[in-house]
Protein backbone atom coordinates (compact mmCIF):
# COMPACT_ATOMS: atom_id res chain seq x y z
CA UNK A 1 -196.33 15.08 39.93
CA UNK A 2 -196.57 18.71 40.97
CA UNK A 3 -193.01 19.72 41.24
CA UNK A 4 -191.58 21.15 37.97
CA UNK A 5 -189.10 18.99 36.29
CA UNK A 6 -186.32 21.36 36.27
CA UNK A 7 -186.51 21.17 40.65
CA UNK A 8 -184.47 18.46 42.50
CA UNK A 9 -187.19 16.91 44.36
CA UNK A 10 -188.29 15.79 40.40
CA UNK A 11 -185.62 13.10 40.57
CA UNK A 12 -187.73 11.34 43.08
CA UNK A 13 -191.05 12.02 41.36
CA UNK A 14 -190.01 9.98 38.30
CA UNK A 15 -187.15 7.51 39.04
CA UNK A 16 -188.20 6.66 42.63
CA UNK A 17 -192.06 6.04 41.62
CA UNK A 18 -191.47 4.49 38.81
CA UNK A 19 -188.85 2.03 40.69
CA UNK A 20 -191.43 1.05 43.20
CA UNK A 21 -193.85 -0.05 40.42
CA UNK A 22 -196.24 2.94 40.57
CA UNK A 23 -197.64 5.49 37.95
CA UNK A 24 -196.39 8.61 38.03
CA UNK A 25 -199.22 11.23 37.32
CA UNK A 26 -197.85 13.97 35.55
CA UNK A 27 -199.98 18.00 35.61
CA UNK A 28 -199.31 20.00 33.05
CA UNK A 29 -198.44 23.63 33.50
CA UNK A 30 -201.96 25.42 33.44
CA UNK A 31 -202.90 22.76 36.62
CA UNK A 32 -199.44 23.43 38.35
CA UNK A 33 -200.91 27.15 38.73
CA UNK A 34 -204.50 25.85 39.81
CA UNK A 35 -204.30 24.65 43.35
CA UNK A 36 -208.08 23.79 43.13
CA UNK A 37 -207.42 21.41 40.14
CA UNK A 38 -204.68 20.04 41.78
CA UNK A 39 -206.85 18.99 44.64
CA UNK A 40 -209.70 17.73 42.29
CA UNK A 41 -207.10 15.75 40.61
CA UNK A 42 -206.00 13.85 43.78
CA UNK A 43 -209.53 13.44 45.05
CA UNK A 44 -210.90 11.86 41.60
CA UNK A 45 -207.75 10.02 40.45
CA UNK A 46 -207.22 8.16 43.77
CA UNK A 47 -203.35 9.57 44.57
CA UNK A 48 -201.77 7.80 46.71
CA UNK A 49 -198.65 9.46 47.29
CA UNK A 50 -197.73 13.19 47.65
CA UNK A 51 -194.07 14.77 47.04
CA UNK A 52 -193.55 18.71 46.72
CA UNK A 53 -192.00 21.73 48.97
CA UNK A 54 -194.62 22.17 51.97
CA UNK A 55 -196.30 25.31 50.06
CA UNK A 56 -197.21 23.63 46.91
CA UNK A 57 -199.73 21.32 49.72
CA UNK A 58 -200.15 24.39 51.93
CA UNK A 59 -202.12 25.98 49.08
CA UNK A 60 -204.73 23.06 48.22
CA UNK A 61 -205.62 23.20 52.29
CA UNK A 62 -208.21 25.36 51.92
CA UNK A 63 -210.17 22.63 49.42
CA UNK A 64 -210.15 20.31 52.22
CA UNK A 65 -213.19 19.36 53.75
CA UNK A 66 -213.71 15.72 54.61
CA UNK A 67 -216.15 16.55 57.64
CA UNK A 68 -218.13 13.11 56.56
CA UNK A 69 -215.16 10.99 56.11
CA UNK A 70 -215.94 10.75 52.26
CA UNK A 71 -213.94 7.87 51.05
CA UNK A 72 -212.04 9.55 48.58
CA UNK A 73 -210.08 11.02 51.21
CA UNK A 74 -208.72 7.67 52.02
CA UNK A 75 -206.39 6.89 48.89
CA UNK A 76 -203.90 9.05 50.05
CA UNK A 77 -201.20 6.91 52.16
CA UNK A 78 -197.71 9.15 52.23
CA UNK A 79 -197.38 12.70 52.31
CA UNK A 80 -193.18 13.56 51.56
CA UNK A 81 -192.60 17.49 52.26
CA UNK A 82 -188.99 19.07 52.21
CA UNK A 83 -187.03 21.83 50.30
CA UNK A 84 -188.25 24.16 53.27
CA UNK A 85 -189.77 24.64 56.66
CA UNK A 86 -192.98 22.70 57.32
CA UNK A 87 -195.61 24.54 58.93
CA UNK A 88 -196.25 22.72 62.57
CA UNK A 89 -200.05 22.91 61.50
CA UNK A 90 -200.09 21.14 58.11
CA UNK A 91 -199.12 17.56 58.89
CA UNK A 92 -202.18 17.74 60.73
CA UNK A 93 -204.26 19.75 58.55
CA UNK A 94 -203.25 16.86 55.91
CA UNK A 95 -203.41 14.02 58.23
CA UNK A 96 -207.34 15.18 60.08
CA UNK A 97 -208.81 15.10 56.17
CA UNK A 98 -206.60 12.25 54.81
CA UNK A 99 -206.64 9.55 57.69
CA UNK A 100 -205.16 6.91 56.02
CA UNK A 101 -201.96 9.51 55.28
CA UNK A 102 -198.51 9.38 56.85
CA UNK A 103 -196.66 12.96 57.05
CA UNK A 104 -192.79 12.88 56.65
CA UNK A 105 -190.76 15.83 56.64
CA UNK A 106 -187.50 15.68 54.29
CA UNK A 107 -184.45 17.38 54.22
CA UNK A 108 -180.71 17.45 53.96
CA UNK A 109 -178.34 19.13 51.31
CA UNK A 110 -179.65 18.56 47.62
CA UNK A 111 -175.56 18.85 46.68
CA UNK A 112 -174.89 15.43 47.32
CA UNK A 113 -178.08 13.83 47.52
CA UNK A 114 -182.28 14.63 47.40
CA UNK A 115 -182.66 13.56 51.17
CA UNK A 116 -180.14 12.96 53.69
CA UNK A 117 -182.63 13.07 56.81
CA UNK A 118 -186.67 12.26 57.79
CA UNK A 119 -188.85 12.70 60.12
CA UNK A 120 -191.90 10.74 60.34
CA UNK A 121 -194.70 13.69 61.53
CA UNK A 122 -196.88 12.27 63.99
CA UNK A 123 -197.94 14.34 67.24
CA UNK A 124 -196.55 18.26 66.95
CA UNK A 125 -195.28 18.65 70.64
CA UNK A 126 -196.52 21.87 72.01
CA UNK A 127 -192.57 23.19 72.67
CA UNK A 128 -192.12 22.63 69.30
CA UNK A 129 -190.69 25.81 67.19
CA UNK A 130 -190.13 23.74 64.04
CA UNK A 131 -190.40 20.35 63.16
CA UNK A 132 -187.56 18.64 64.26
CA UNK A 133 -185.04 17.53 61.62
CA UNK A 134 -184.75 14.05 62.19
CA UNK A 135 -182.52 11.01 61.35
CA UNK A 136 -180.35 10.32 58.74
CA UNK A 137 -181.55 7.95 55.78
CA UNK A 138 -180.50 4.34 55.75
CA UNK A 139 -176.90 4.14 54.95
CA UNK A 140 -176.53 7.92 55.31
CA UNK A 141 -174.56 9.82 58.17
CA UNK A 142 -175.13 13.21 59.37
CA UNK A 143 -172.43 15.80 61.07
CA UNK A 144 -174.13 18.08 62.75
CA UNK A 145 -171.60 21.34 63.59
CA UNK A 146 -172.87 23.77 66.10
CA UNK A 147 -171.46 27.33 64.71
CA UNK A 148 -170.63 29.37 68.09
CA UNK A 149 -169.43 32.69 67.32
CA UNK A 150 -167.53 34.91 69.62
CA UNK A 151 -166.56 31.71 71.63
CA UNK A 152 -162.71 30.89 72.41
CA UNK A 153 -163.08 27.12 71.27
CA UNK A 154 -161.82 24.07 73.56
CA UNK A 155 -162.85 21.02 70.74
CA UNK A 156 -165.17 19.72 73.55
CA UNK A 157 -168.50 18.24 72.06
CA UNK A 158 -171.52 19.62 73.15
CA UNK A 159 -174.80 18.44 73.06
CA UNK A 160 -177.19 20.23 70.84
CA UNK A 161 -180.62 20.27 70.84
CA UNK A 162 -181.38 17.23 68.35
CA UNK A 163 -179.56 14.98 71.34
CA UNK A 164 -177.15 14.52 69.18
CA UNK A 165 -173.46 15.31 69.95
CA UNK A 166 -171.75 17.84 68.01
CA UNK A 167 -168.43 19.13 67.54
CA UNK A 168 -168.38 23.35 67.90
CA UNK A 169 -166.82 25.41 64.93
CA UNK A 170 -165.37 28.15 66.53
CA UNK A 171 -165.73 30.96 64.28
């Protein structure tokens, strides 16, 4: 576990591995700071599942270099990154060096939940801006609200670029 305790996404990192039967590994604060011994740490403990804010992976990227297909690249199975935007080029970055690892991208309001939607990263589409935001968790919905300022509101929904249908707020 990379993510300080005191952050949301820690909620999962104990409870959630712990549930599924797993160990949690745990770095203490001089290896939080070490991106390098973070990597190291993965490589020689076998870690098979990663959870933190796309930066706190972003920054061990430079370490990889699996150019031989070395099998300690291949313990790592799921890659979970949310609490921001996700680079378009590290699920592939991660997924080129770790081939066994799937990228999913997180997010939703921490308020009321850790995760309201996914997205399971697999091809970045060259339109792409972002990665999209994705679908709601099992037994979760999601309002989306398109805010259109400046606009005399009718209460028509609109379509929005997820494909979803929206309701406008007329502000």
């Amino acid at each position: 576990m990379v993510t300080n305790l005191s952050f949301d996404l820690s909620v999962y990192d104990i409870f959630g591995i712990l549930a599924a039967g797993a160990t949690a590994r745990i770095v203490n604060d001089e290896d939080r700071l070490d991106p390098q011994k973070q990597f190291d740490i993965m490589l020689r403990e076998g870690i098979t599942f990663w959870d933190t804010a796309p930066q706190s992976l972003q920054q061990l990227t430079p370490f990889f270099k699996n150019d031989s297909n070395d099998s300690q690249y291949n313990s790592l199975r799921l890659v979970f990154l949310s609490g921001d935007w996700i680079p378009l080029t590290l699920p592939g970055t991660v997924t080129s060096n770790f081939p066994s690892a799937v990228v999913v991208g997180l997010g939703g309001a921490t308020e009321a939940t850790i995760w309201s939607n996914y997205f399971i990263i697999g091809e970045i589409k060259p339109e792409w801006k972002s990665i999209p935001y994705g679908k709601p968790v099992q037994n979760a919905d999601i309002m989306y609200w398109m805010i259109i300022s400046g606009i005399a509101g009718s209460g028509n929904r609109v379509t929005c670029t997820l494909g979803v249908n929206v309701l406008p707020l007329v502000i």
